[in-house]
C-alpha atoms as a PDB file:
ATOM      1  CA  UNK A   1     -75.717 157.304-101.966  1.00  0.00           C
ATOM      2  CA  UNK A   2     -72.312 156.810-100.069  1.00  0.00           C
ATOM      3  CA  UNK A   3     -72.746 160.330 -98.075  1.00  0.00           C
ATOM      4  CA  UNK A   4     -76.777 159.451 -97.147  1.00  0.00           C
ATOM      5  CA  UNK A   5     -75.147 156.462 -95.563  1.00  0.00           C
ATOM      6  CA  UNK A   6     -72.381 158.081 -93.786  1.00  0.00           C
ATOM      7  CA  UNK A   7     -74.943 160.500 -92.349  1.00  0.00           C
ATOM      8  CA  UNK A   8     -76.970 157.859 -91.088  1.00  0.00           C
ATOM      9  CA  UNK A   9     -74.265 155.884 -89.654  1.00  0.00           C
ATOM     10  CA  UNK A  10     -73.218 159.505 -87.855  1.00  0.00           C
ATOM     11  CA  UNK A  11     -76.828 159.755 -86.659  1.00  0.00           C
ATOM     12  CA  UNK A  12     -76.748 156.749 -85.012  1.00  0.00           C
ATOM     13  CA  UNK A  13     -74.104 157.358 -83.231  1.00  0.00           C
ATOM     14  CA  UNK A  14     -75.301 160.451 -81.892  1.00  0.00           C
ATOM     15  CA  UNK A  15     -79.008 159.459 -80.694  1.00  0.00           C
ATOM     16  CA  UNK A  16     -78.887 158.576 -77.319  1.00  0.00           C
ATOM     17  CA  UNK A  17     -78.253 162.918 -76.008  1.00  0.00           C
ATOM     18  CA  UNK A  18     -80.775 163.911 -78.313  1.00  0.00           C
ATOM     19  CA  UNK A  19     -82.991 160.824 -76.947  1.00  0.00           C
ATOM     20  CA  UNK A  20     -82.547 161.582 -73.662  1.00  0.00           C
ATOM     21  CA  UNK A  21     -86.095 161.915 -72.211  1.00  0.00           C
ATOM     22  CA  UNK A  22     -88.321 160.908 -75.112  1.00  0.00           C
ATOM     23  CA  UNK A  23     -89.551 158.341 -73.240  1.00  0.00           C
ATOM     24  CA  UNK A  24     -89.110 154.703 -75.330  1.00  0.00           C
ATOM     25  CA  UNK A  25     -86.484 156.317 -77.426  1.00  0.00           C
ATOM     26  CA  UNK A  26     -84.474 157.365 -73.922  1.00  0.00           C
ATOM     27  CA  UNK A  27     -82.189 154.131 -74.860  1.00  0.00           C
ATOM     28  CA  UNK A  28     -80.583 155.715 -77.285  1.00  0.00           C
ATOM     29  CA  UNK A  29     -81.024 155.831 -81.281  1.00  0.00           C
ATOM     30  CA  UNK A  30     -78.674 153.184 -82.355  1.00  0.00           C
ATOM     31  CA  UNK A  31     -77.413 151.435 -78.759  1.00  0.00           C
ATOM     32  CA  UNK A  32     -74.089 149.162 -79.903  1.00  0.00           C
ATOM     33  CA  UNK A  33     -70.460 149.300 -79.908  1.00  0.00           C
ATOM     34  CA  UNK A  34     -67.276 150.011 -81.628  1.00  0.00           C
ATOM     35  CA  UNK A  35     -63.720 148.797 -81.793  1.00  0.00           C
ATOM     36  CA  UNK A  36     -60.777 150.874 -83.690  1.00  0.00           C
ATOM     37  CA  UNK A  37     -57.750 150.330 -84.712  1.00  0.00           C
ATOM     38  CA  UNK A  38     -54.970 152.658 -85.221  1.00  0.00           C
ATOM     39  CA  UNK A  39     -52.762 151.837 -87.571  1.00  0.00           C
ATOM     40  CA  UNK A  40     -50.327 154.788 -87.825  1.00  0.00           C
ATOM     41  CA  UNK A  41     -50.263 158.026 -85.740  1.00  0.00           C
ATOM     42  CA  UNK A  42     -52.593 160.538 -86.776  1.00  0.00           C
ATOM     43  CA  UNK A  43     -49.824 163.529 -87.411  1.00  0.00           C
ATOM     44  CA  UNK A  44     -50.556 167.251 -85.041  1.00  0.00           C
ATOM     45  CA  UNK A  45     -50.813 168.908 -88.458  1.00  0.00           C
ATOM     46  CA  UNK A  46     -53.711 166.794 -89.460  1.00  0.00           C
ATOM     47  CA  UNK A  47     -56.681 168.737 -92.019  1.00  0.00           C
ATOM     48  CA  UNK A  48     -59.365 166.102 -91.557  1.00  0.00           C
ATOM     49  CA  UNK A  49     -61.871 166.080 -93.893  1.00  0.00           C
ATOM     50  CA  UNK A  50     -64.781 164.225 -94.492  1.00  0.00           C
ATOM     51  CA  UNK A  51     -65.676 161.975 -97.449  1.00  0.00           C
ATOM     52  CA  UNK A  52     -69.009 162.132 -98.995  1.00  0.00           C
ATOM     53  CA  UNK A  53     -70.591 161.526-102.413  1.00  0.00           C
ATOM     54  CA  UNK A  54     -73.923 163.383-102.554  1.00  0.00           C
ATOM     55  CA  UNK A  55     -75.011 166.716-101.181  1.00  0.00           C
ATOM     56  CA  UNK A  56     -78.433 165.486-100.259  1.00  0.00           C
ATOM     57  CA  UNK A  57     -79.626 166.452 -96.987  1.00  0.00           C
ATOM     58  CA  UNK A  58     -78.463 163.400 -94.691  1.00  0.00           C
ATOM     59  CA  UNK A  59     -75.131 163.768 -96.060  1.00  0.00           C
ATOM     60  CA  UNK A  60     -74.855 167.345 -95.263  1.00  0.00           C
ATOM     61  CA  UNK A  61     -75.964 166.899 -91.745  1.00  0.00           C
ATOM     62  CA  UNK A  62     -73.255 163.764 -91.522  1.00  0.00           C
ATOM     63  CA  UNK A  63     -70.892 166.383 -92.228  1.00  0.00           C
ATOM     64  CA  UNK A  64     -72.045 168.887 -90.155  1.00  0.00           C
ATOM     65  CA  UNK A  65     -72.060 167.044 -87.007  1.00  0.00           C
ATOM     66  CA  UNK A  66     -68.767 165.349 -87.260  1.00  0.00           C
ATOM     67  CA  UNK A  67     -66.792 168.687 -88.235  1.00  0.00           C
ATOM     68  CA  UNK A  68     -68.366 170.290 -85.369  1.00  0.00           C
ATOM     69  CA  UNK A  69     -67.351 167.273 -83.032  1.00  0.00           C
ATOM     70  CA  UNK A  70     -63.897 167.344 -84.736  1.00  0.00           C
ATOM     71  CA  UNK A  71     -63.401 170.531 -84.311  1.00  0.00           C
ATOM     72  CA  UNK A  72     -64.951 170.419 -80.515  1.00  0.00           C
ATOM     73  CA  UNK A  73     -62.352 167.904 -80.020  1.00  0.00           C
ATOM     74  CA  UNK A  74     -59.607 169.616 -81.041  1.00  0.00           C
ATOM     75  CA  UNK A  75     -58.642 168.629 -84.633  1.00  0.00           C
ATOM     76  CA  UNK A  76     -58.731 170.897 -86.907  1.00  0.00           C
ATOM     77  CA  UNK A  77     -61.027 170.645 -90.228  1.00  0.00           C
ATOM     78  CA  UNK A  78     -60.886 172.342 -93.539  1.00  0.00           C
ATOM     79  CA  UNK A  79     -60.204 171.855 -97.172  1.00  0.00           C
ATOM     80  CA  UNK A  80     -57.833 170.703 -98.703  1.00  0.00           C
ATOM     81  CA  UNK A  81     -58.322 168.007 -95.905  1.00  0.00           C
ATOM     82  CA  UNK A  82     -54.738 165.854 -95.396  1.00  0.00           C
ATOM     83  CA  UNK A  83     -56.665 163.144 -94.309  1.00  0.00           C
ATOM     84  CA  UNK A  84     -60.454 161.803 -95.152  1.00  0.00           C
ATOM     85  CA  UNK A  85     -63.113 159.870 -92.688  1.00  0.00           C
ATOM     86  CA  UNK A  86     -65.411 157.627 -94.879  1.00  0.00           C
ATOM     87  CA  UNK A  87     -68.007 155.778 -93.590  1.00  0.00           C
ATOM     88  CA  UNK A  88     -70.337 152.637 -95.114  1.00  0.00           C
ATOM     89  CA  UNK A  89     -72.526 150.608 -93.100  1.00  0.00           C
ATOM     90  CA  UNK A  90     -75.831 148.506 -93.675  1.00  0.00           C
ATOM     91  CA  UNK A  91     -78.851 147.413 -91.931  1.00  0.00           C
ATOM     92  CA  UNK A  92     -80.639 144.093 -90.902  1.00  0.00           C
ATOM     93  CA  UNK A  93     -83.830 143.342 -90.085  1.00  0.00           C
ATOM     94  CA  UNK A  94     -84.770 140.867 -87.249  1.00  0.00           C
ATOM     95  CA  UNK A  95     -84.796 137.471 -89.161  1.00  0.00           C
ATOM     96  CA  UNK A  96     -81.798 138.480 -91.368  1.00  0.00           C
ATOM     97  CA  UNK A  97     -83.272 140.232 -93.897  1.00  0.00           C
ATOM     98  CA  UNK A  98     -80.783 143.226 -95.098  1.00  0.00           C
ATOM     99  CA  UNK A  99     -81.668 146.928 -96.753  1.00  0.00           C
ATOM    100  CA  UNK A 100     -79.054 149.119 -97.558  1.00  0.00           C
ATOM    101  CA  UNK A 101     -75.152 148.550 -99.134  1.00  0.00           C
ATOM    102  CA  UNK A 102     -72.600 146.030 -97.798  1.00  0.00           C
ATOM    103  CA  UNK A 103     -70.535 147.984 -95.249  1.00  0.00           C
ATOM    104  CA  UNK A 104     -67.332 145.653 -96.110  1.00  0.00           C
ATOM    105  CA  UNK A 105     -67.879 146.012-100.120  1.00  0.00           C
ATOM    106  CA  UNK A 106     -65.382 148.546-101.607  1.00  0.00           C
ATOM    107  CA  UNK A 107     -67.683 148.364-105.000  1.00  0.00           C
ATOM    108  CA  UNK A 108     -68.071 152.132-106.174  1.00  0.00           C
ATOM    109  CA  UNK A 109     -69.765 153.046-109.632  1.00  0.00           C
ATOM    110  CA  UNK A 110     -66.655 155.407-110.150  1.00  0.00           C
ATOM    111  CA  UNK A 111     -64.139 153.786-108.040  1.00  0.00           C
ATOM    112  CA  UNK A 112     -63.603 156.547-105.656  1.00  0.00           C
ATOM    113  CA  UNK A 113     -62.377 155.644-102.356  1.00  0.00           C
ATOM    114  CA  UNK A 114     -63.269 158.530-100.301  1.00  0.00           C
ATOM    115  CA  UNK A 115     -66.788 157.886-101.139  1.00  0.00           C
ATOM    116  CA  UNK A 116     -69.441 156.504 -98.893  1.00  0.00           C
ATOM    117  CA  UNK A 117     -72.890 154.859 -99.753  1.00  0.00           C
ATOM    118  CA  UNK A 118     -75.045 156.118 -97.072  1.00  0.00           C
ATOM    119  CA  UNK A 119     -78.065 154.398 -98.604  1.00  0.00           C
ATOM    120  CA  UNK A 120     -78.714 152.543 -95.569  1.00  0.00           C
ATOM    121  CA  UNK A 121     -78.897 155.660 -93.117  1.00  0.00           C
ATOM    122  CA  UNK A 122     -82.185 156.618 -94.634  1.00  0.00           C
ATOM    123  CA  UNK A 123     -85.055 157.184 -93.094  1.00  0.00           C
ATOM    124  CA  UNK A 124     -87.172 153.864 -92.247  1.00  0.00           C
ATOM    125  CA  UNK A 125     -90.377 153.083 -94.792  1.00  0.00           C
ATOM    126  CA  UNK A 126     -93.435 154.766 -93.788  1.00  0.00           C
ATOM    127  CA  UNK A 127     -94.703 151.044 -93.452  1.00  0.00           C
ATOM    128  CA  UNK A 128     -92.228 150.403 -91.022  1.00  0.00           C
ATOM    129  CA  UNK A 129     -93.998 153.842 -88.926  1.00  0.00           C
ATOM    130  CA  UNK A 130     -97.510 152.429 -88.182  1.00  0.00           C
ATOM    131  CA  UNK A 131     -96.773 151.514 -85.100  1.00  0.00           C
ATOM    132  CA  UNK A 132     -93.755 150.158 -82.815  1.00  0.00           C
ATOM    133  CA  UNK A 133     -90.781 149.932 -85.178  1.00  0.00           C
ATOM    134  CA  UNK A 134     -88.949 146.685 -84.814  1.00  0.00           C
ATOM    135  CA  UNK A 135     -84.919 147.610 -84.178  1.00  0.00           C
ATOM    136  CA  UNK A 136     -82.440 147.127 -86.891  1.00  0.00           C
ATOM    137  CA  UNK A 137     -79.083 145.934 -86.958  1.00  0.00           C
ATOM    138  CA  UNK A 138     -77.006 148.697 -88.205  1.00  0.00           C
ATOM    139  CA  UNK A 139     -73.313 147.536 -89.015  1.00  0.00           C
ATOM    140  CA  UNK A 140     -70.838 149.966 -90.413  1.00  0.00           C
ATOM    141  CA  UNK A 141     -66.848 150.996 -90.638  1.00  0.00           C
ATOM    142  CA  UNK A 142     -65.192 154.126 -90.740  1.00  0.00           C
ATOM    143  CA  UNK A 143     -61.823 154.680 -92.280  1.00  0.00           C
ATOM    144  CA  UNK A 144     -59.687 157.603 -91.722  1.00  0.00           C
ATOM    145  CA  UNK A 145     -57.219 157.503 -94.186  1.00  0.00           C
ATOM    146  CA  UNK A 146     -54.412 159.813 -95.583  1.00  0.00           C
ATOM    147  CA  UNK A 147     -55.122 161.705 -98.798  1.00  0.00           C
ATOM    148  CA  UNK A 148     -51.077 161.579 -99.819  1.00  0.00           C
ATOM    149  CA  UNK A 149     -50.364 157.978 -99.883  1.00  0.00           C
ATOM    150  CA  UNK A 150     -54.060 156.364-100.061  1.00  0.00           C
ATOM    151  CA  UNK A 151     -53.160 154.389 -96.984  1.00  0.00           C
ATOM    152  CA  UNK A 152     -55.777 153.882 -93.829  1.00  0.00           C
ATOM    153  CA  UNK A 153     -53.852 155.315 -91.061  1.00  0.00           C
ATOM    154  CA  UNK A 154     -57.322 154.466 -88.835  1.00  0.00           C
ATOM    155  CA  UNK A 155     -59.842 152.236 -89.333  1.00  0.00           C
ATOM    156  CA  UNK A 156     -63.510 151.540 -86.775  1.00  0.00           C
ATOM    157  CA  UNK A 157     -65.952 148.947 -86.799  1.00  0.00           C
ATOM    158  CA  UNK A 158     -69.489 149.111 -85.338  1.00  0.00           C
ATOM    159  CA  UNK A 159     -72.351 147.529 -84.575  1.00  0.00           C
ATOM    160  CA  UNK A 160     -75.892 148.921 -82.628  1.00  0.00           C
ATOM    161  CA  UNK A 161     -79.592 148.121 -82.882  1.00  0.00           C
ATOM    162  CA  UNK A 162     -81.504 151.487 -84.558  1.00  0.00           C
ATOM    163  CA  UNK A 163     -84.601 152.569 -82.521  1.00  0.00           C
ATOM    164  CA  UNK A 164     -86.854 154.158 -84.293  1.00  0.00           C
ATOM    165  CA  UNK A 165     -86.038 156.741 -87.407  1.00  0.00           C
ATOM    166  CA  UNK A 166     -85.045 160.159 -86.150  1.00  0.00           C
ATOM    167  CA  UNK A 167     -82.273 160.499 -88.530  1.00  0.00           C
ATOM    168  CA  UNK A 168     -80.498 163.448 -86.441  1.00  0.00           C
ATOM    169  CA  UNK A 169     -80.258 161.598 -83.228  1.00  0.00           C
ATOM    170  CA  UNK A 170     -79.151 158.555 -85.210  1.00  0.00           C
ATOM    171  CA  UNK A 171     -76.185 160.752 -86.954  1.00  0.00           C
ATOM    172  CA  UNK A 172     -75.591 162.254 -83.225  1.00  0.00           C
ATOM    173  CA  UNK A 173     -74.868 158.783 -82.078  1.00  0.00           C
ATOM    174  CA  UNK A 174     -72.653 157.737 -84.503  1.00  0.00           C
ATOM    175  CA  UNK A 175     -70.738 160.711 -84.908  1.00  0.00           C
ATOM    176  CA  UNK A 176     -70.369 160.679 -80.955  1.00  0.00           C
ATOM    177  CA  UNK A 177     -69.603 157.212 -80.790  1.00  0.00           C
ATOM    178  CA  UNK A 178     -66.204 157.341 -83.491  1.00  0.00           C
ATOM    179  CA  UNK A 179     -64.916 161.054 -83.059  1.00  0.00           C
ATOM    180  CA  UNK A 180     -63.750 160.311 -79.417  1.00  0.00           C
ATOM    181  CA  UNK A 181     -62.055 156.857 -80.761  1.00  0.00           C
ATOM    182  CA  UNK A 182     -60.192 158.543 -84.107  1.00  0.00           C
ATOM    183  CA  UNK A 183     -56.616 157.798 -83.261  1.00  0.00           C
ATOM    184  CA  UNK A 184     -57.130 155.605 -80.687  1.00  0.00           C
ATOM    185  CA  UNK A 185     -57.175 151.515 -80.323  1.00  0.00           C
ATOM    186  CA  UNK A 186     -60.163 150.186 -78.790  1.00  0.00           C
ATOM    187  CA  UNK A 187     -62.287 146.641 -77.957  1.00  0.00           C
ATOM    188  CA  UNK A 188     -65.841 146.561 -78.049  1.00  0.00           C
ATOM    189  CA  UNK A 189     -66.561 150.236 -76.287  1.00  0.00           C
ATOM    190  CA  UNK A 190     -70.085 150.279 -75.667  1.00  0.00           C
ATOM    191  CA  UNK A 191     -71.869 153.529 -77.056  1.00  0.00           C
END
């Protein structure tokens, strides 16, 4: 459940380049921003990983992407990873009604604390389809955090309002939204 929401959190990120001329959905999939903080240098040597709990499909294209954007920005990838990225996040629906996992709640059925509920990066009810779909709040963190000591050497929060439910430009916008940011310290930059 954890990886399904990473990959929809990723998707997000990346929607507005695969939007890009799809008329409505030219605003992007998930339009929002992000703040970081780094709390330790991310060492040269770093084997980032990323930290997922199911192999269903969203969570395999979560992965995907953001090795291929890690690894297009220079860091390298590969198991055994020295350091994990973990995502959670949650939507809201206009009126404050929620679906999905807390983004904030480090709950896990077996405690692990790589893991990632990506529950609330699935696709939108077919209900939800007939028609204009209202936008919905997505909310999420992403942790970056160092497989030797346990400690979160980076750490992003974001926030965006999902267009639509084309998962892949939703993980696109996510995924292009924190890689540029790992490492770095940033207020409210607007992806």
């Amino acid at each position: 459940m954890r990886r399904a929401a990473a990959a929809g959190l990723l998707a997000a990120l990346l929607g507005p380049v695969a939007a890009l001329g799809q008329g409505a959905a030219a605003q992007g999939a998930c339009p929002g921003h992000l703040s970081a903080t780094a709390l330790a240098p991310l060492p040269r040597d770093a084997v980032l990983g990323i930290a997922l709990r199911s192999d269903d499909a969203t969570s395999r294209a979560l992965r995907d992407a953001a090795e291929a954007a890690l690894r297009e920005a220079g860091h390298r990838v590969g198991e055994p990873a020295t350091h994990r990225l973990s995502w959670r996040g949650s939507l809201s629906a206009p009126g404050g009604g929620r679906g999905g996992s807390d983004p904030f709640s480090f709950r896990d059925a077996d405690n692990n604390p790589d893991g990632d509920d990506l529950s609330w990066m699935r696709d939108l009810s077919p209900r939800s389809r007939r028609g204009a779909t209202p936008p919905q709040r997505l909310t999420g963190s992403v942790e970056l955090r160092d497989r030797a000591t346990g400690r979160v050497i980076w750490t992003a929060l974001l926030s965006c309002d999902r267009q639509g439910s084309d998962q892949g430009a939703l993980i696109r916008t996510l995924v292009g939204a924190v890689v540029p940011a790992i490492g770095e310290t940033v207020a409210g930059r607007a992806f």
